[in-house]
Protein backbone atom coordinates (compact mmCIF):
# COMPACT_ATOMS: atom_id res chain seq x y z
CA UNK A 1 -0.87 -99.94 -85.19
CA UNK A 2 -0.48 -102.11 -81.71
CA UNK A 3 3.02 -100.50 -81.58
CA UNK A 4 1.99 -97.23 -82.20
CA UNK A 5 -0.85 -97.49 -79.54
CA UNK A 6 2.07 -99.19 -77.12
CA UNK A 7 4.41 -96.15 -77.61
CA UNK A 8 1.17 -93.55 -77.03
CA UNK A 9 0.26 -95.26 -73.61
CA UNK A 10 3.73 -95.26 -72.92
CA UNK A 11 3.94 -91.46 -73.72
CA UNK A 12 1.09 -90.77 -71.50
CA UNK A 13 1.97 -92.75 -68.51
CA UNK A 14 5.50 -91.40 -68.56
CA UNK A 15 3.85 -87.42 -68.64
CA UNK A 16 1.43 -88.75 -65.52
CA UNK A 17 4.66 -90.41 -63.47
CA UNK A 18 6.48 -86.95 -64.12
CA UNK A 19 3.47 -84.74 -63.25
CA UNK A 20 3.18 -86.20 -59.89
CA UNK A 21 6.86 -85.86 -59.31
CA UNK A 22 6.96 -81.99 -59.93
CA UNK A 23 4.85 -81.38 -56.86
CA UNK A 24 5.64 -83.96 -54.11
CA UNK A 25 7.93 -83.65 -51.41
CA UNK A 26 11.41 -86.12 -51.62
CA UNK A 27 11.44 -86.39 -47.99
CA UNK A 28 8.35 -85.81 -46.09
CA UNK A 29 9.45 -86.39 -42.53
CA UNK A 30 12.81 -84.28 -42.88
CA UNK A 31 11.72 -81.53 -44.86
CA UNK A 32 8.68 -80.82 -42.81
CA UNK A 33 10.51 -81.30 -39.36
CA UNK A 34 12.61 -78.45 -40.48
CA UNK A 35 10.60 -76.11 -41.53
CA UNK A 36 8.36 -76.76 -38.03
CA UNK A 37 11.04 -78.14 -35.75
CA UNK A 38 8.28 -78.43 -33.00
CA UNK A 39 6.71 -81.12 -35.21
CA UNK A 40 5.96 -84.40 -33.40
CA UNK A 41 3.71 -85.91 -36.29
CA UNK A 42 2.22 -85.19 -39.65
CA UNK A 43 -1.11 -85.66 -42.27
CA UNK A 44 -1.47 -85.67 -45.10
CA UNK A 45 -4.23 -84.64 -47.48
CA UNK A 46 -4.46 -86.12 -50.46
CA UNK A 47 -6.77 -84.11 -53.58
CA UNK A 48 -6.88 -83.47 -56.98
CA UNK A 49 -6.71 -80.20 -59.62
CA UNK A 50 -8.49 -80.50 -62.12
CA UNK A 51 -10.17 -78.28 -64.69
CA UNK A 52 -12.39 -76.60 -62.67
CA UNK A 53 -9.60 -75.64 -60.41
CA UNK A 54 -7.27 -74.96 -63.41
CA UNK A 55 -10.19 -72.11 -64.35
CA UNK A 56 -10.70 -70.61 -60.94
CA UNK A 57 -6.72 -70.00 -60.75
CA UNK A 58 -7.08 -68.68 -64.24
CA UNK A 59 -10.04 -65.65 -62.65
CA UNK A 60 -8.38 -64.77 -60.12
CA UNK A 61 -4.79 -64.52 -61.30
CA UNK A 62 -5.61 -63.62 -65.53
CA UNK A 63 -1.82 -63.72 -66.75
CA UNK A 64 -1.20 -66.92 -65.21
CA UNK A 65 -2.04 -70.82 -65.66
CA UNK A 66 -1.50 -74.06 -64.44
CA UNK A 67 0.66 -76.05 -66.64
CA UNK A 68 -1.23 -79.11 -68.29
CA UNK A 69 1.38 -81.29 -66.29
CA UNK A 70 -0.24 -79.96 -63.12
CA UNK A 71 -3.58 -81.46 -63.11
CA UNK A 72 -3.72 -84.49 -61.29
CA UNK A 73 -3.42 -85.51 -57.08
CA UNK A 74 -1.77 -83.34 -54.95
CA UNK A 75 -0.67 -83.57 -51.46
CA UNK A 76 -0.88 -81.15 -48.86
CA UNK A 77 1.16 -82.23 -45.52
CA UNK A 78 -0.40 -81.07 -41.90
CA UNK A 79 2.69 -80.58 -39.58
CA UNK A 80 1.12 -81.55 -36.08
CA UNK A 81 2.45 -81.30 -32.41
CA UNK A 82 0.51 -84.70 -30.97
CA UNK A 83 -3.12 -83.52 -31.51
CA UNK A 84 -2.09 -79.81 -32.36
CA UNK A 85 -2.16 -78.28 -36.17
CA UNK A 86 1.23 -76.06 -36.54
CA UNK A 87 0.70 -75.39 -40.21
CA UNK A 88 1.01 -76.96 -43.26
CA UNK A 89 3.32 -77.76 -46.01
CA UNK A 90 3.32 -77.66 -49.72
CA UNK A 91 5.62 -78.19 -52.74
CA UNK A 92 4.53 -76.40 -56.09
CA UNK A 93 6.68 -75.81 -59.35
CA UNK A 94 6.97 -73.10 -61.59
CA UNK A 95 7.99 -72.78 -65.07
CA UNK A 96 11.34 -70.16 -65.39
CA UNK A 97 14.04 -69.99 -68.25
CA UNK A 98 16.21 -72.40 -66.01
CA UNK A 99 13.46 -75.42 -66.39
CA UNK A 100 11.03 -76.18 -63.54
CA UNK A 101 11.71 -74.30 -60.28
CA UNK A 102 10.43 -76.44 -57.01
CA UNK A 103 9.26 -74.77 -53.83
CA UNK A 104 8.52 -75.98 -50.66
CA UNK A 105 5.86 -73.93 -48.99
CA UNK A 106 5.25 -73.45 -45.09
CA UNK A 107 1.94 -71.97 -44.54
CA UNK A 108 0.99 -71.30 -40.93
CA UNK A 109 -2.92 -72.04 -39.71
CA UNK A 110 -4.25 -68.71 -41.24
CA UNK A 111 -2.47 -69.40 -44.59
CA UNK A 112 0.03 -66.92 -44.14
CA UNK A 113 3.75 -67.77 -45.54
CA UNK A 114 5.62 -68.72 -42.69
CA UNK A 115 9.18 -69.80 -44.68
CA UNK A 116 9.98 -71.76 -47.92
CA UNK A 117 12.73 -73.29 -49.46
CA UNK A 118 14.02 -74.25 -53.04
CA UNK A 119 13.72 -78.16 -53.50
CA UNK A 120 14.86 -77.78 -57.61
CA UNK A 121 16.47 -74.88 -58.42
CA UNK A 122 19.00 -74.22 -61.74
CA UNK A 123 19.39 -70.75 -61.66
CA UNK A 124 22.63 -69.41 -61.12
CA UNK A 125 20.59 -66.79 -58.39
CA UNK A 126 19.38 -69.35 -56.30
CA UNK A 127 20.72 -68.01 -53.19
CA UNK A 128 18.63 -65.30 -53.28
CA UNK A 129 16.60 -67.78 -51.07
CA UNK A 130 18.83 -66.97 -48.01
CA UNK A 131 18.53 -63.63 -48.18
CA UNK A 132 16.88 -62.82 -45.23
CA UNK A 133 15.77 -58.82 -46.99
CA UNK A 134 13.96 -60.77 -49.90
CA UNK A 135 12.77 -63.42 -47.71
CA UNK A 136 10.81 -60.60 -45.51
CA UNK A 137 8.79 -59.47 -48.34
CA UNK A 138 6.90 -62.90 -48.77
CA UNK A 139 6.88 -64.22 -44.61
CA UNK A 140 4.18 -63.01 -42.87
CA UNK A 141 2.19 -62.35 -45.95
CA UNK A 142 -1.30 -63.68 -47.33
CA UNK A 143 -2.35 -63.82 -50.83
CA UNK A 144 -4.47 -60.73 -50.84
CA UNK A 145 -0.96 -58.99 -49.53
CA UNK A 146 1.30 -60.79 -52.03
CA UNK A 147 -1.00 -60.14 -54.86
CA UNK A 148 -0.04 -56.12 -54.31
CA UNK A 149 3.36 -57.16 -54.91
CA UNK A 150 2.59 -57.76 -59.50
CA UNK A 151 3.36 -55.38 -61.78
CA UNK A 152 0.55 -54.26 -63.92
CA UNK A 153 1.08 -57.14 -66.26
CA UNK A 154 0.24 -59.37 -63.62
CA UNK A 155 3.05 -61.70 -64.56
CA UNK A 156 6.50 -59.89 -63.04
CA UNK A 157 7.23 -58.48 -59.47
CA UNK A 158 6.76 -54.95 -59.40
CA UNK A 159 9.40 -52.59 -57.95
CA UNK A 160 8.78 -52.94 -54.14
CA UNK A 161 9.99 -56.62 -54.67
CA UNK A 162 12.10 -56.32 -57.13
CA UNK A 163 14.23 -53.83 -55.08
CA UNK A 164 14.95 -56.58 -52.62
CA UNK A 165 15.96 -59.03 -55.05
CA UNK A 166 19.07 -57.44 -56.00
CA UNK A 167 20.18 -59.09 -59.68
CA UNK A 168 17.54 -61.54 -59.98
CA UNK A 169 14.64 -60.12 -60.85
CA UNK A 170 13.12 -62.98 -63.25
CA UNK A 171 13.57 -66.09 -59.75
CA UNK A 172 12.03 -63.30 -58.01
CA UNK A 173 8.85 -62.85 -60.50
CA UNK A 174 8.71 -67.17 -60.36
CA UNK A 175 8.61 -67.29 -56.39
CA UNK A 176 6.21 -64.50 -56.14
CA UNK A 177 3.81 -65.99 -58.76
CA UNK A 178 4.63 -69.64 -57.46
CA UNK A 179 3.63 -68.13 -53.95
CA UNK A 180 0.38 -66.80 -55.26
CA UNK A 181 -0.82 -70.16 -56.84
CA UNK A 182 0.24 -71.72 -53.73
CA UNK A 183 -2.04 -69.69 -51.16
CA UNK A 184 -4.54 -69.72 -53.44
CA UNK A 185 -4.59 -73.43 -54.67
CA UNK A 186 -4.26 -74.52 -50.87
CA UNK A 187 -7.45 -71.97 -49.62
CA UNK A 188 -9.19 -73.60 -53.11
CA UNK A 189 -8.74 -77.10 -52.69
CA UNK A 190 -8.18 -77.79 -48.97
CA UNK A 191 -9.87 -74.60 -47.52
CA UNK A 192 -12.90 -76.21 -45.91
CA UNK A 193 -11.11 -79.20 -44.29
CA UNK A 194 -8.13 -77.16 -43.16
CA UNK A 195 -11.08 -74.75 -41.03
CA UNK A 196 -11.39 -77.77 -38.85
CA UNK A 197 -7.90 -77.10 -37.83
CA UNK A 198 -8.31 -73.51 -36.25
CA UNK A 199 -11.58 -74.58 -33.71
């Protein structure tokens, strides 16, 4: 029985350590100096998802859900220029038929996508990333705009999309719904505090 109990907590702690993983920038000062090269400094905000957050991403996107491995603390990284907010930066995953897809998300101060980046990628059509056509669809965009951009069975990229993604239309339905979690999670769980940034 102690041995079983052992193994369980073991189970359990090892599912927590890898949770926390999927969603955390590998390095922080690099990563986020490219992605705002005017970047002199950074923060960086520390909550958690839980349920409650888990159902609120369920309303508003209904064919989608935040894997159980999700739940948990979160980071969300200010890139700052001295006493200046220049966006911010977050990593989310997404499940795909390749494993776990990692993103790294620029958001500028109105949480508009302002560029992103594969961390963990296995598809064989991960250089879709550099294509500057695809790329276009998403930059510039908010959620409300990128939410126009699902098929009917709010899961897959509809055609507009999908016509800039040449052959790889399922890493093109991931980003897009790993983009939409990410907008939305951020406004969710960071909204408030991230208004004192834009005064």
């Amino acid at each position: 029985m102690k041995t079983l109990l052992t193994f369980i907590l073991f189970v359990l702690l090892e599912q927590n350590v890898h949770a926390v993983a999927y969603c955390s920038l590998r390095d922080p000062i690099a990563q986020i100096e490219q992605l705002f090269p005017l970047k002199t400094n950074q923060l960086s905000i520390v909550r958690s998802v839980n349920n409650d957050i888990r159902n609120q991403v369920k309303l508003a996107l209904p064919s989608n859900d935040l894997h159980f491995s999700e739940l948990g603390k979160h980071t969300l990284y200010v890139a700052m220029n001295k006493s200046e907010a220049l966006g911010y930066v977050h990593v989310r995953s997404e499940q795909s038929t390749w494993g776990l897809v990692e993103i790294i998300w620029a958001l500028d101060k109105d949480l508009k996508i302002k560029n992103f980046a594969f961390q963990r990628c296995r598809s064989p059509k991960k250089k879709i990333i550099n294509d500057d056509n695809f790329k276009k669809m998403f930059i510039g965009k908010n959620y409300q705009d990128l939410k126009k951009l699902l098929s009917s069975d709010g899961v897959t990229a509809n055609s507009t999309l999908l016509d800039k993604a040449r052959n790889a239309p399922q890493l093109a339905s991931v980003i897009l719904r790993c983009a939409l979690k990410t907008l939305l999670i951020t406004d969710i769980l960071w909204g408030e505090e991230l208004q004192k940034f834009n005064r």
